[in-house]
Protein backbone atom coordinates (compact mmCIF):
# COMPACT_ATOMS: atom_id res chain seq x y z
CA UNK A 1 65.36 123.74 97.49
CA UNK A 2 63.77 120.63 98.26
CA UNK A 3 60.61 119.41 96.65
CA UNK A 4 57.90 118.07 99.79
CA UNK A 5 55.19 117.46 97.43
CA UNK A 6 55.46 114.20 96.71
CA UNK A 7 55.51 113.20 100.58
CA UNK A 8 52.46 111.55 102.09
CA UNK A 9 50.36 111.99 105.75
CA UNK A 10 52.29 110.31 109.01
CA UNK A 11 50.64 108.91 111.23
CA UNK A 12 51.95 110.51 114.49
CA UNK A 13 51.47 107.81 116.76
CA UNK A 14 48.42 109.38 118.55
CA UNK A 15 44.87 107.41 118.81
CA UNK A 16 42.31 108.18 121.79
CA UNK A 17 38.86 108.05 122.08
CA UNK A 18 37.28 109.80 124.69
CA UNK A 19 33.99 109.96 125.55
CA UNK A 20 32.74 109.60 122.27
CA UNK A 21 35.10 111.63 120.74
CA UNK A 22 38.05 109.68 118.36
CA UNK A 23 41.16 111.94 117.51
CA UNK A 24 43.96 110.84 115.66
CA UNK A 25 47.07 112.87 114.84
CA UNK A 26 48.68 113.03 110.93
CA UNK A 27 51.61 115.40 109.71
CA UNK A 28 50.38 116.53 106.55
CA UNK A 29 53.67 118.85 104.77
CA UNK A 30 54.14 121.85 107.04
CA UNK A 31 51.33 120.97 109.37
CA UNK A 32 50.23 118.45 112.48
CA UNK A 33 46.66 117.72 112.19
CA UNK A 34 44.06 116.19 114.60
CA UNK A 35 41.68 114.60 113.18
CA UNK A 36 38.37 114.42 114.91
CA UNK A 37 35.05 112.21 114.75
CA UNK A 38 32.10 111.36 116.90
CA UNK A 39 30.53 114.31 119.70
CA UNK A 40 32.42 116.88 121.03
CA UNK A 41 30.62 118.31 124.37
CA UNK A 42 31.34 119.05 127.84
CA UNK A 43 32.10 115.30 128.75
CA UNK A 44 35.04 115.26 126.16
CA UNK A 45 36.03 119.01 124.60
CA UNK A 46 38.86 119.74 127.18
CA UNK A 47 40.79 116.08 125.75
CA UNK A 48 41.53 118.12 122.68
CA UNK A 49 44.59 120.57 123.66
CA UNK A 50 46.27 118.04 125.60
CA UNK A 51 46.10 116.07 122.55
CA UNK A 52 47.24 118.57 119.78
CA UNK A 53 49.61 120.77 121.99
CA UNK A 54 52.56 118.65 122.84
CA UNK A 55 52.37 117.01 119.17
CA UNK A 56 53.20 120.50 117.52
CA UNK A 57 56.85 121.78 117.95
CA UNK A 58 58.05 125.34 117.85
CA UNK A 59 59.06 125.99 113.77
CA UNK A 60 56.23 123.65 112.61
CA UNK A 61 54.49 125.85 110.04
CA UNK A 62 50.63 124.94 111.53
CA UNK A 63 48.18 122.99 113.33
CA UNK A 64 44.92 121.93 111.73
CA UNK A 65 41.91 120.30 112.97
CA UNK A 66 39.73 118.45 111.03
CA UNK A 67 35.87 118.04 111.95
CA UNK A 68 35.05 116.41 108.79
CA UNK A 69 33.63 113.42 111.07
CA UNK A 70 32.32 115.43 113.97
CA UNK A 71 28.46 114.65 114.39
CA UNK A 72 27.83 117.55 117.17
CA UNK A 73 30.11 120.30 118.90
CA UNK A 74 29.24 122.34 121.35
CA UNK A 75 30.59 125.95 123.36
CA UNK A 76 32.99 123.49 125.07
CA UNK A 77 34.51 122.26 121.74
CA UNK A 78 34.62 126.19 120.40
CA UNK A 79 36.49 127.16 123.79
CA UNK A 80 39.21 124.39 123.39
CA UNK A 81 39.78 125.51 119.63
CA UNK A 82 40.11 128.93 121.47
CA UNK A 83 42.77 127.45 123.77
CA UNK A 84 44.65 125.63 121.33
CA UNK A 85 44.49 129.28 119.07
CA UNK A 86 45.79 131.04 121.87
CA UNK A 87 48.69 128.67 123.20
CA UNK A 88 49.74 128.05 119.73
CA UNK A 89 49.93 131.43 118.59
CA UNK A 90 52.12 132.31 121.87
CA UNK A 91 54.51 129.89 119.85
CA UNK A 92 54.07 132.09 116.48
CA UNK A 93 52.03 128.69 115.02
CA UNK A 94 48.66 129.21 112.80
CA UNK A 95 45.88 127.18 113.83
CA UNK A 96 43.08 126.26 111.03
CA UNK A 97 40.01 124.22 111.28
CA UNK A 98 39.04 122.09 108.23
CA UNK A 99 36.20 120.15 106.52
CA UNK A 100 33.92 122.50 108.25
CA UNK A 101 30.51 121.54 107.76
CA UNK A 102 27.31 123.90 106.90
CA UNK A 103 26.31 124.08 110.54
CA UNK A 104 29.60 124.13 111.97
CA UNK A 105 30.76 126.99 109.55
CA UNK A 106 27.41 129.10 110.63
CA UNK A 107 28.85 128.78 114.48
CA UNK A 108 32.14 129.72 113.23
CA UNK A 109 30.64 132.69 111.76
CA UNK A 110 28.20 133.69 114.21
CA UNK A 111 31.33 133.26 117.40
CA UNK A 112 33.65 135.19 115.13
CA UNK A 113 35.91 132.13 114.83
CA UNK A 114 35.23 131.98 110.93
CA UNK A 115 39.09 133.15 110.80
CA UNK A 116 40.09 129.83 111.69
CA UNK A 117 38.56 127.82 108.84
CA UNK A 118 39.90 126.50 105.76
């Protein structure tokens, strides 16, 4: 077997900003990950699954997306992790979220969504 370990992030070729919000795509060993800073709200939450969808392929072990840089989220942003969550796992595909900050884990909790987080 092949040893992965040693292999570093891509950079997947995606870059947006919309509305405030930045996202940038990585493959990170078995998983594509969208990397999010800025505000995510009603003006910009729905950019995010036609972002992260098309950029994970059946077989690819999961999707992850990191909020490490997110100032403020909203219902919106929860309902298009929901989306993503639910198209992805049509495909058998884990999504997680990651660098999950105090607040942002206490809405995780409180929404039930605490599943998703790293």
């Amino acid at each position: 077997m092949d040893d992965w370990s040693d292999l570093q992030p891509v950079n997947a070729g995606y870059d947006s900003v919309s509305a405030g919000l930045e996202m940038s795509l990585t493959i990170e060993r078995d998983a594509v990950v969208c990397h999010l800073s800025g505000e995510v709200d009603m003006a910009n939450a729905s950019a995010l699954p036609p972002a992260l969808l098309p950029a994970v392929c059946f077989g690819d072990g999961s999707a992850v997306i990191d909020i490490g840089g997110v100032e403020f989220f909203d219902s919106n942003f929860l309902r298009a992790v929901l989306v993503c969550e639910r198209r992805l796992a049509l495909e058998g595909i884990d999504l997680r979220v990651r660098n999950a900050g105090p607040r942002a884990r206490r809405l995780f909790t409180i929404t039930h969504l605490d599943r998703l987080l790293e």
